[in-house]
N, C-alpha and C. Protein backbone atom coordinates (compact mmCIF):
# COMPACT_ATOMS: atom_id res chain seq x y z
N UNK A 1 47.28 -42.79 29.62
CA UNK A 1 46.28 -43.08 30.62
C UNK A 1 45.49 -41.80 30.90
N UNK A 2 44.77 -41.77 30.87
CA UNK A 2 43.15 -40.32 31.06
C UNK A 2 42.84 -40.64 32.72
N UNK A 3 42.97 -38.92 32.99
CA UNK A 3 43.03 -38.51 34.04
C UNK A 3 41.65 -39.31 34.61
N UNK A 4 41.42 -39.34 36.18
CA UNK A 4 39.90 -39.95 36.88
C UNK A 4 39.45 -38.18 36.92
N UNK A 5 38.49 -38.59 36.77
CA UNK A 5 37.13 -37.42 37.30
C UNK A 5 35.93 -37.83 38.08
N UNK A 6 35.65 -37.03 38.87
CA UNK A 6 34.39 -37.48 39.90
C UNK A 6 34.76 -37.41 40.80
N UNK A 7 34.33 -37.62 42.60
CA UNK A 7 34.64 -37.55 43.23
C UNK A 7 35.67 -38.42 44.29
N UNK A 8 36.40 -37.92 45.27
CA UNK A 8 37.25 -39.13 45.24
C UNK A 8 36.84 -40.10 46.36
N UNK A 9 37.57 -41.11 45.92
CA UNK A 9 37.34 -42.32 46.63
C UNK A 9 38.07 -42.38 48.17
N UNK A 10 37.40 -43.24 48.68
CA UNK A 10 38.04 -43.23 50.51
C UNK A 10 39.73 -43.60 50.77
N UNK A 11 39.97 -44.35 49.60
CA UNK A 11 41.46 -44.78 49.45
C UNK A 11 41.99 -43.56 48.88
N UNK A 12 41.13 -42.98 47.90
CA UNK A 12 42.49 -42.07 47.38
C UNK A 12 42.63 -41.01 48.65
N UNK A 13 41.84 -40.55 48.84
CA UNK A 13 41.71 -39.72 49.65
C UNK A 13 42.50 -39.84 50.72
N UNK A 14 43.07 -41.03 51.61
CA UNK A 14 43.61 -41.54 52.85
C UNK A 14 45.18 -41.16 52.32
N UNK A 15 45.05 -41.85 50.75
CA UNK A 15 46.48 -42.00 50.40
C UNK A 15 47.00 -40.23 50.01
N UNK A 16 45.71 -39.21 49.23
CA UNK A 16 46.00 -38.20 49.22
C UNK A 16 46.81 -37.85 50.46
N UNK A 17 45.98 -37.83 51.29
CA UNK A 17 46.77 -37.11 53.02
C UNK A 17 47.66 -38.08 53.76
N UNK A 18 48.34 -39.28 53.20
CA UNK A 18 49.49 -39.71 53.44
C UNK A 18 50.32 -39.32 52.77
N UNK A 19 50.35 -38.96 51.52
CA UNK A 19 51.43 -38.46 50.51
C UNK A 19 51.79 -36.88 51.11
N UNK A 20 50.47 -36.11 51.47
CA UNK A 20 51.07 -35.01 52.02
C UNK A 20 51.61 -34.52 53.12
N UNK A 21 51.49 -35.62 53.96
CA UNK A 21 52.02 -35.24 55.49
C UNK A 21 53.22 -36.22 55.12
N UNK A 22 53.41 -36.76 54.00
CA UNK A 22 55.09 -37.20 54.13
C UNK A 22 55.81 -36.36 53.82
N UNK A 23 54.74 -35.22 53.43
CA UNK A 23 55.70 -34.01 52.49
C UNK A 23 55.50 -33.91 50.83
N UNK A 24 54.80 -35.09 50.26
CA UNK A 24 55.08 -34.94 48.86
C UNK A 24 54.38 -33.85 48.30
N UNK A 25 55.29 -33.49 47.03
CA UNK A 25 54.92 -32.22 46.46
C UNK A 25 52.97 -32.09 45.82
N UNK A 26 52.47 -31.41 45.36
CA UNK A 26 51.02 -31.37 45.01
C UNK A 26 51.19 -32.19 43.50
N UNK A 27 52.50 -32.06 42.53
CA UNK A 27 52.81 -32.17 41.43
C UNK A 27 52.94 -34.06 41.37
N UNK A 28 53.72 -34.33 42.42
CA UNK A 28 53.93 -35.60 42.62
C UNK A 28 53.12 -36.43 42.78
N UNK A 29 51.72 -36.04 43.93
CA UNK A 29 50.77 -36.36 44.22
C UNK A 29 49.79 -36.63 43.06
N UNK A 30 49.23 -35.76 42.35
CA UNK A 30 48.71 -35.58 41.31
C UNK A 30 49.56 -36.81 39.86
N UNK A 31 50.72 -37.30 39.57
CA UNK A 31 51.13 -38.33 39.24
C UNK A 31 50.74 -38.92 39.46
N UNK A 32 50.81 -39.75 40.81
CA UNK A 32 50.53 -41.24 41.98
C UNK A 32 48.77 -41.20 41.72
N UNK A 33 48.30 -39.70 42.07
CA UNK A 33 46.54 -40.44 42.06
C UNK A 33 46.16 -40.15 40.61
N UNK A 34 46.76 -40.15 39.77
CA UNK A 34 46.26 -39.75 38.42
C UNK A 34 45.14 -38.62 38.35
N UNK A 35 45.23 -37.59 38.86
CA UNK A 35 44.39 -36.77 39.32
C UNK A 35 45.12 -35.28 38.72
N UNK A 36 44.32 -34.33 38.68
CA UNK A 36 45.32 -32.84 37.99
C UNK A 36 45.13 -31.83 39.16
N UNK A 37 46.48 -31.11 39.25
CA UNK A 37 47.15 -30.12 40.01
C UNK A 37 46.02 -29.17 40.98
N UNK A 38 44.87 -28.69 40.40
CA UNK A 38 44.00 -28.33 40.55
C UNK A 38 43.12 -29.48 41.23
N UNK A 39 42.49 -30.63 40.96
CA UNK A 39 41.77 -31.23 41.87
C UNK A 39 42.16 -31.66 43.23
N UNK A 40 43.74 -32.30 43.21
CA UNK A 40 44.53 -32.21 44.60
C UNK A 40 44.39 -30.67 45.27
N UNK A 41 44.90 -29.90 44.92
CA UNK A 41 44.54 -28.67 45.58
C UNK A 41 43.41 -28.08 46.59
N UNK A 42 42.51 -28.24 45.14
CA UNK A 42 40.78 -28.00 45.66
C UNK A 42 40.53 -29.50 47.10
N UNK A 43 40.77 -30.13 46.44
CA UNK A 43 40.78 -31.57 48.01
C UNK A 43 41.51 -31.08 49.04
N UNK A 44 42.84 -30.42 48.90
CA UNK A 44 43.44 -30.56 50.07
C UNK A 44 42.89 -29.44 50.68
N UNK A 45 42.38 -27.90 50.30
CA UNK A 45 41.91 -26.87 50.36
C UNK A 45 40.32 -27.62 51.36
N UNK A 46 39.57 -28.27 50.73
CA UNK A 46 38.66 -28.86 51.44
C UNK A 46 38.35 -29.76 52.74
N UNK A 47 39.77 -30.53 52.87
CA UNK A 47 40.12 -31.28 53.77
C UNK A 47 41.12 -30.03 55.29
N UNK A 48 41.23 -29.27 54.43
CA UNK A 48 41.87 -28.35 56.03
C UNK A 48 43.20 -28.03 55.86
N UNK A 49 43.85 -29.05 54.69
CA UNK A 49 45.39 -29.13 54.97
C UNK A 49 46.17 -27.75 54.60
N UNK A 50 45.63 -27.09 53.62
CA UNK A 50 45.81 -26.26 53.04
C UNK A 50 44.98 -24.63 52.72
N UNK A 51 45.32 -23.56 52.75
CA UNK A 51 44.57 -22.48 53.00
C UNK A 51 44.35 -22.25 51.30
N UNK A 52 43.38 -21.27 51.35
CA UNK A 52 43.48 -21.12 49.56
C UNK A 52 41.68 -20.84 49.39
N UNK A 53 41.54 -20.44 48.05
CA UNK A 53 40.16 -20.58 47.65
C UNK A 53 39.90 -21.86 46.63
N UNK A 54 38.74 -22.37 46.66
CA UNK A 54 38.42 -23.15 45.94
C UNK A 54 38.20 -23.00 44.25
N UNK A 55 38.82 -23.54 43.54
CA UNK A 55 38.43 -22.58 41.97
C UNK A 55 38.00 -23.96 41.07
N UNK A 56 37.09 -23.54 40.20
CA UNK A 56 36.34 -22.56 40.22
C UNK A 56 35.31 -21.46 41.07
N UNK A 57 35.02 -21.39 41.49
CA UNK A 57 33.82 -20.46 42.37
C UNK A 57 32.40 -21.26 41.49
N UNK A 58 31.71 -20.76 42.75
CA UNK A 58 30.35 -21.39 42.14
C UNK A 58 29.47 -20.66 42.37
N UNK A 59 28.94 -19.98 41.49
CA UNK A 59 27.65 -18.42 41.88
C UNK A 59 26.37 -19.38 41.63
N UNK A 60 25.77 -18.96 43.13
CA UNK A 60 24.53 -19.44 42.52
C UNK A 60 23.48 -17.86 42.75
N UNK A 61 22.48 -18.30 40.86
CA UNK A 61 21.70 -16.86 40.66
C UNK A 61 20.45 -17.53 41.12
N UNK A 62 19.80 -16.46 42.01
CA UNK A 62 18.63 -16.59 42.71
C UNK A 62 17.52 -15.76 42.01
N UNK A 63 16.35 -15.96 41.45
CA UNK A 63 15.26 -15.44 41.09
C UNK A 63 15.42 -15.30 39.71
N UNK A 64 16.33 -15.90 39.23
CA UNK A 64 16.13 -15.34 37.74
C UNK A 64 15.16 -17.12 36.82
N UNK A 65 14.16 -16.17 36.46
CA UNK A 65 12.85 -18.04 35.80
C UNK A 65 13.39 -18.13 34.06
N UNK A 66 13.79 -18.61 33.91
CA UNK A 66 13.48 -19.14 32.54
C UNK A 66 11.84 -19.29 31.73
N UNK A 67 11.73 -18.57 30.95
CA UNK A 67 11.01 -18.48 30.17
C UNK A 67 11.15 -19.43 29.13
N UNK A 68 10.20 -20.79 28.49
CA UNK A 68 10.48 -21.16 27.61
C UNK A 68 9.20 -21.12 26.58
N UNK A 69 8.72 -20.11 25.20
CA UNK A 69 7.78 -20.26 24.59
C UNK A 69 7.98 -21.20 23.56
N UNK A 70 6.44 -21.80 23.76
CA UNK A 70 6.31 -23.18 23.03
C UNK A 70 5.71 -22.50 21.58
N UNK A 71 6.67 -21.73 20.52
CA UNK A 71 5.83 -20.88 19.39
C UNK A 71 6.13 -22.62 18.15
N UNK A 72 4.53 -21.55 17.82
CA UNK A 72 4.58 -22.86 16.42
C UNK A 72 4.89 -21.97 15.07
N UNK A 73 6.32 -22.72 14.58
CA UNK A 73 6.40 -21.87 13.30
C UNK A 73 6.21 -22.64 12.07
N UNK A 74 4.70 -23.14 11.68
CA UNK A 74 4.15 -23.67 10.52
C UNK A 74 4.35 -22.72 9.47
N UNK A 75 4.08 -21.27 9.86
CA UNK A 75 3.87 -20.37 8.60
C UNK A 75 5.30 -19.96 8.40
N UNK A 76 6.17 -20.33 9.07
CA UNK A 76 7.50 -19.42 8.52
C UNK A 76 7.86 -20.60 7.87
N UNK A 77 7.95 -22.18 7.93
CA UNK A 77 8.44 -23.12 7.24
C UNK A 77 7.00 -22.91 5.70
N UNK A 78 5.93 -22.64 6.34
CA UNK A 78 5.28 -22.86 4.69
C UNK A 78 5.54 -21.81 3.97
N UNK A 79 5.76 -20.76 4.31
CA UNK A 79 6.66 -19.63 3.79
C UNK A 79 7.85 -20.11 2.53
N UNK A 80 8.88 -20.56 3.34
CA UNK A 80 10.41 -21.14 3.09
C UNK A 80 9.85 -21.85 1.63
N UNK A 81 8.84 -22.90 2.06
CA UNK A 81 8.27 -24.43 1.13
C UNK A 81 7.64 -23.49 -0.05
N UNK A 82 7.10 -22.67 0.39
CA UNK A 82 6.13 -21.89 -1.27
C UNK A 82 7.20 -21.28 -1.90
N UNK A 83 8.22 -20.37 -1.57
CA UNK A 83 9.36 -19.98 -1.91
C UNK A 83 10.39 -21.09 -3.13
N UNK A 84 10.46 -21.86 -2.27
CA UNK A 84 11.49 -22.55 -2.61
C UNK A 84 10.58 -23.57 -4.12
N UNK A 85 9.43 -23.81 -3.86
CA UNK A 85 8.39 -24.65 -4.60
C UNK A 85 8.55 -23.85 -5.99
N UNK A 86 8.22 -22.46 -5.68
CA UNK A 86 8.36 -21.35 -6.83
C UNK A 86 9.09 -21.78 -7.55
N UNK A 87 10.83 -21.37 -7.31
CA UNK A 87 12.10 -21.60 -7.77
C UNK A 87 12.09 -23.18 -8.29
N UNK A 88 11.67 -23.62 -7.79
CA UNK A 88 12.11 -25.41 -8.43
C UNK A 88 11.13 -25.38 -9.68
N UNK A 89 10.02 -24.87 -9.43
CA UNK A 89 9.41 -25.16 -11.00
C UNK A 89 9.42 -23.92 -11.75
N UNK A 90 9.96 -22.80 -11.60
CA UNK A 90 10.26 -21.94 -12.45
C UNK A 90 12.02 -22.31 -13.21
N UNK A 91 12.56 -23.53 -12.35
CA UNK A 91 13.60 -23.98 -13.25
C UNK A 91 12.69 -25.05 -14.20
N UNK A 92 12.30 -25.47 -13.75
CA UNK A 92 11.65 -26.66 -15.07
C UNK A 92 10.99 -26.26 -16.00
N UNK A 93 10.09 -25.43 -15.75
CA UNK A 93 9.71 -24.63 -16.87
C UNK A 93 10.73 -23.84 -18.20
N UNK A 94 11.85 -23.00 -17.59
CA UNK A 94 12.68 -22.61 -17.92
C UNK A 94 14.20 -22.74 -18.06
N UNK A 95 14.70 -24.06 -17.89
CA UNK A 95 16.04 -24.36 -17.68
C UNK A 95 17.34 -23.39 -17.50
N UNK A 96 17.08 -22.20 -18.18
CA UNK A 96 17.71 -21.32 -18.35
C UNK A 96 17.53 -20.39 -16.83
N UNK A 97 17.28 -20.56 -16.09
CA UNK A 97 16.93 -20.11 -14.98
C UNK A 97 17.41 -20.57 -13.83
N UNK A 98 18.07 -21.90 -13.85
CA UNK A 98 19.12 -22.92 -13.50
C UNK A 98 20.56 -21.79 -13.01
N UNK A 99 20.64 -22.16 -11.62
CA UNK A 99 22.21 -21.05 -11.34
C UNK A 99 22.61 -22.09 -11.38
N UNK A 100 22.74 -23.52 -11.60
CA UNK A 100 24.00 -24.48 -12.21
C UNK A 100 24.05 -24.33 -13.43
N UNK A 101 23.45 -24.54 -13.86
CA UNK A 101 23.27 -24.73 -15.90
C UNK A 101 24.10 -23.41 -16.22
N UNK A 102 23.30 -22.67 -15.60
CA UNK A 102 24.32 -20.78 -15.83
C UNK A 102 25.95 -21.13 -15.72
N UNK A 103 26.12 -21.58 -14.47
CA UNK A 103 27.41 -21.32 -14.23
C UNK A 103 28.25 -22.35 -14.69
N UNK A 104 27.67 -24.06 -15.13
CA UNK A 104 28.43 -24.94 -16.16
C UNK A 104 28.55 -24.70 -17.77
N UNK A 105 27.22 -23.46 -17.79
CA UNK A 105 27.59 -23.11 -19.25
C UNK A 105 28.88 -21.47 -19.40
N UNK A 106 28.75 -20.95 -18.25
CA UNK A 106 30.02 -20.00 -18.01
C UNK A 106 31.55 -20.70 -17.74
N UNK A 107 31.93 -21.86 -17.31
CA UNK A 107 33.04 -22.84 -17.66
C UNK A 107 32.81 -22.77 -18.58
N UNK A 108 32.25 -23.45 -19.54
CA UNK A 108 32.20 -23.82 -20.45
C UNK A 108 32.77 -23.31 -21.71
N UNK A 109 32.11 -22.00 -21.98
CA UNK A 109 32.62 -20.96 -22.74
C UNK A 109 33.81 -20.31 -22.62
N UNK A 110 34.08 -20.67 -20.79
CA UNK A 110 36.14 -20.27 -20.53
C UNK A 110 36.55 -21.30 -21.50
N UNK A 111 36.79 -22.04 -20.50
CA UNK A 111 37.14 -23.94 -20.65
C UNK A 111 37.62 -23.37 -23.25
N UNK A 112 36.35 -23.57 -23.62
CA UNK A 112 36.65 -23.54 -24.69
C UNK A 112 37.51 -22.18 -25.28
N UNK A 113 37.29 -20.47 -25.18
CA UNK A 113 37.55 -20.04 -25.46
C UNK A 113 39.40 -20.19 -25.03
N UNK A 114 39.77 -20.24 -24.36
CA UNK A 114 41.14 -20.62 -23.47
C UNK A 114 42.26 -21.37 -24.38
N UNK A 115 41.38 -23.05 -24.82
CA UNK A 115 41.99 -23.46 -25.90
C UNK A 115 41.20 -23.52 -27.27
């Protein structure tokens, strides 16, 4: 069964702070509401019952803007495309220019010399 996440509900919550003023342990509690060790905590920490800090912490950064540039990179992809255009027809032209063909004809010559 997968733990609940989100915030809690008015029942759990009632039943949280009945389980703990009967005494039950945080471990036990956390069983019964299907909830983890840490979210009972942080609740009971929130509700008063319990002293403690809340964890995680939550920093909030003030003044810092995000910058987002909208760059157009046509010339670095037509770059890549003339490059690569090169190589594809300087194999057709030349087969021998092929880094597969190279390296199935380097097996090859193992492969046979071997047996």
């Amino acid at each position: 069964m997968s733990r609940r996440v989100g915030r809690y509900t008015k029942h759990e919550t009632t039943e949280l702070l009945r389980m703990f003023e009967e005494g039950y342990s945080v471990y036990k509690i956390c069983r019964n509401l299907n909830r983890s060790q840490k979210s009972i905590r942080n609740n009971l920490i929130r509700l008063g019952k319990i002293e403690g800090e809340i964890t995680p912490r939550r920093y909030v950064v003030e003044g810092k803007d995000v910058i987002i540039e909208d760059e157009n990179h046509f010339f670095e992809y037509f770059k890549y495309f003339s490059v690569l255009s090169l190589l594809i027809f300087a194999m057709l032209v030349n087969p021998l220019l092929n880094p597969v063909e190279i390296l199935m004809d380097y097996i090859y010559l193992i492969i046979n010399k071997v047996f």
